[in-house]
C-alpha atoms as a PDB file:
ATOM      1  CA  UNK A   1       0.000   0.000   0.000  1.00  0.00           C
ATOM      2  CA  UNK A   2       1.158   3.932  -0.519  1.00  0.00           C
ATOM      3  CA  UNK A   3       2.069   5.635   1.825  1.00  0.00           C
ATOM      4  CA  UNK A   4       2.416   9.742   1.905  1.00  0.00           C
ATOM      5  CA  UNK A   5       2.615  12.103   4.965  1.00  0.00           C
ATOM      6  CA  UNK A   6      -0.841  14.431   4.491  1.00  0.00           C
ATOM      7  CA  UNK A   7      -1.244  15.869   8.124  1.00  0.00           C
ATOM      8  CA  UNK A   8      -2.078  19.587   7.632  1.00  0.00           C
ATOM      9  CA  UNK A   9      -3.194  18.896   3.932  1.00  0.00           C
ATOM     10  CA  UNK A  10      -6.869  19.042   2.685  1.00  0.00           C
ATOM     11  CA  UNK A  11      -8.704  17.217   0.047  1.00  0.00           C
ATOM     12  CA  UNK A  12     -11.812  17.486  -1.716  1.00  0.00           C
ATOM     13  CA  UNK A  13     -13.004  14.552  -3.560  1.00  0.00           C
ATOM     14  CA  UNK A  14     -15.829  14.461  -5.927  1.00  0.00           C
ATOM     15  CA  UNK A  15     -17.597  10.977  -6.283  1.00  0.00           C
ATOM     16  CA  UNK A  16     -16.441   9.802  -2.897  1.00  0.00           C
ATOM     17  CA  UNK A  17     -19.399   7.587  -1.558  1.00  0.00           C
ATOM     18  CA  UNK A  18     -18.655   4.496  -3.560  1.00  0.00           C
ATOM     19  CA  UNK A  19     -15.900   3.009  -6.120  1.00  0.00           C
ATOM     20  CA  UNK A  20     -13.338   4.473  -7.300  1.00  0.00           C
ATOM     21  CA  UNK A  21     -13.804   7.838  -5.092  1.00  0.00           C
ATOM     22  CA  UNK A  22     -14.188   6.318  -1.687  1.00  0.00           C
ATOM     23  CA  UNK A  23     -11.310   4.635  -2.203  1.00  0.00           C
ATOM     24  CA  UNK A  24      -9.408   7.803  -3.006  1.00  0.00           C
ATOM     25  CA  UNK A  25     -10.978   9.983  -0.016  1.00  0.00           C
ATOM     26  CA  UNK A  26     -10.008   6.703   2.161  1.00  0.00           C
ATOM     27  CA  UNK A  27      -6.800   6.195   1.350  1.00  0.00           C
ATOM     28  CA  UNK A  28      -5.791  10.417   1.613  1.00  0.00           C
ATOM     29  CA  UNK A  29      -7.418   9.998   4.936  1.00  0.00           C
ATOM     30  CA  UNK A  30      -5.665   7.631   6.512  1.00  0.00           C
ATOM     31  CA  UNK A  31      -2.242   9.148   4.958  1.00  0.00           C
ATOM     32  CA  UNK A  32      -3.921  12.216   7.541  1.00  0.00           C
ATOM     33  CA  UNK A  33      -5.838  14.117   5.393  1.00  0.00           C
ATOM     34  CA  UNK A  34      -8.453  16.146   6.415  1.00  0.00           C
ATOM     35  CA  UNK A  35     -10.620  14.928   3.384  1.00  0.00           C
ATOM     36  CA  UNK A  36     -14.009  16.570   1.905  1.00  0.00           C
ATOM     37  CA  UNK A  37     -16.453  13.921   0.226  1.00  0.00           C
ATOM     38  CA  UNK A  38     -18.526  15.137  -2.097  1.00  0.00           C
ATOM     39  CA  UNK A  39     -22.137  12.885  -2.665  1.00  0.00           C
ATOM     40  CA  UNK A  40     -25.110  13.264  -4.280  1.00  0.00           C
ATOM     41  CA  UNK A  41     -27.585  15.216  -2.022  1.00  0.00           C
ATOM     42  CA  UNK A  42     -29.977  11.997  -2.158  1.00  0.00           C
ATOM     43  CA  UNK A  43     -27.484   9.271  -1.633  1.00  0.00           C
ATOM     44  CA  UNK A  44     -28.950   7.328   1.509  1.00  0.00           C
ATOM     45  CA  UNK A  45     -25.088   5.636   1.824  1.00  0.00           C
ATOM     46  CA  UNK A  46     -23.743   8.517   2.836  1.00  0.00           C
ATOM     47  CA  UNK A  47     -24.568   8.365   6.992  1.00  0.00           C
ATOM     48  CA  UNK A  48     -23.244   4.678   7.091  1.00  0.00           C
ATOM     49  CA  UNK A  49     -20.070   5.539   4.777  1.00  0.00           C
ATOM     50  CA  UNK A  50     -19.192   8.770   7.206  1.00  0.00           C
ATOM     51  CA  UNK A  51     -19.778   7.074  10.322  1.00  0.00           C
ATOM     52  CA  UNK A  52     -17.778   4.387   9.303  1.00  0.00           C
ATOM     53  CA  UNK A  53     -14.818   6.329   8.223  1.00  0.00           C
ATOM     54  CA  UNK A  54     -15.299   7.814  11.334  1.00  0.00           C
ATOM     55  CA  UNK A  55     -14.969   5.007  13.545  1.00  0.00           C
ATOM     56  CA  UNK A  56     -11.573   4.323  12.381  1.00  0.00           C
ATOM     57  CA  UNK A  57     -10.476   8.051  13.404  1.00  0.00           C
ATOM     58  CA  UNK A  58      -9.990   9.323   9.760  1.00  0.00           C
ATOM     59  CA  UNK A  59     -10.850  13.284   9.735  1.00  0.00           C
ATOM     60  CA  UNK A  60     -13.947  13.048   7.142  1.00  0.00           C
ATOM     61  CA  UNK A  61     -16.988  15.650   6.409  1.00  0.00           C
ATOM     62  CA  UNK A  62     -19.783  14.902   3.849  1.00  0.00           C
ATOM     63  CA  UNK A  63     -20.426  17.985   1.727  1.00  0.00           C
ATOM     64  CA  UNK A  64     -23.773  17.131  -0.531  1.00  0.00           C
ATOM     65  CA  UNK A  65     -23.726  18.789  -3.781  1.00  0.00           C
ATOM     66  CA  UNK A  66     -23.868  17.890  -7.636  1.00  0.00           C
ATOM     67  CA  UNK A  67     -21.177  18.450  -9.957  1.00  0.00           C
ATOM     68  CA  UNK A  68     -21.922  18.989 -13.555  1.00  0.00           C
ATOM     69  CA  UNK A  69     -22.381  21.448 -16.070  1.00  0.00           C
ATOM     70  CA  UNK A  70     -23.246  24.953 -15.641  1.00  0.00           C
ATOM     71  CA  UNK A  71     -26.561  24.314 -16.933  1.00  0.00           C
ATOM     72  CA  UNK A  72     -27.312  22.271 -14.055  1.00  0.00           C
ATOM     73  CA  UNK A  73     -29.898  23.174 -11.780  1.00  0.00           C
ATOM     74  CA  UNK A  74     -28.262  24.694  -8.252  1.00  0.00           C
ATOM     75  CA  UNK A  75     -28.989  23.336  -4.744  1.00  0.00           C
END
């Protein structure tokens, strides 16, 4: 596994409740991290997901918006 030294670093990552971006905001988390994860306002995974990243000490806050075009309809 990689390792980096991220304490006193930020990260926003878009996609982060599942696949691909979970994995991402995970792993910058537990290199210390303080990480954003960005979810679809509706996504009922996101309580469990947080909670459990939680529980294992990682410095994680869900921030609900959509991503997209700017034709998209704002929240």
């Amino acid at each position: 596994m990689l390792t980096y030294k991220l304490h006193g670093r930020a990260a926003l990552v878009t996609g982060a409740i599942s696949g691909i971006g979970l994995a991402t905001a995970t792993m910058l988390a537990r290199n210390g991290a303080a990480v954003a994860i960005n979810h679809l306002p509706d996504d009922s995974r996101v309580p469990d997901t947080i909670a459990r990243l939680r529980h294992e000490g990682l410095h994680v806050v869900a921030v609900p918006g959509r991503i997209g075009d700017g034709d998209e309809e704002r929240m």
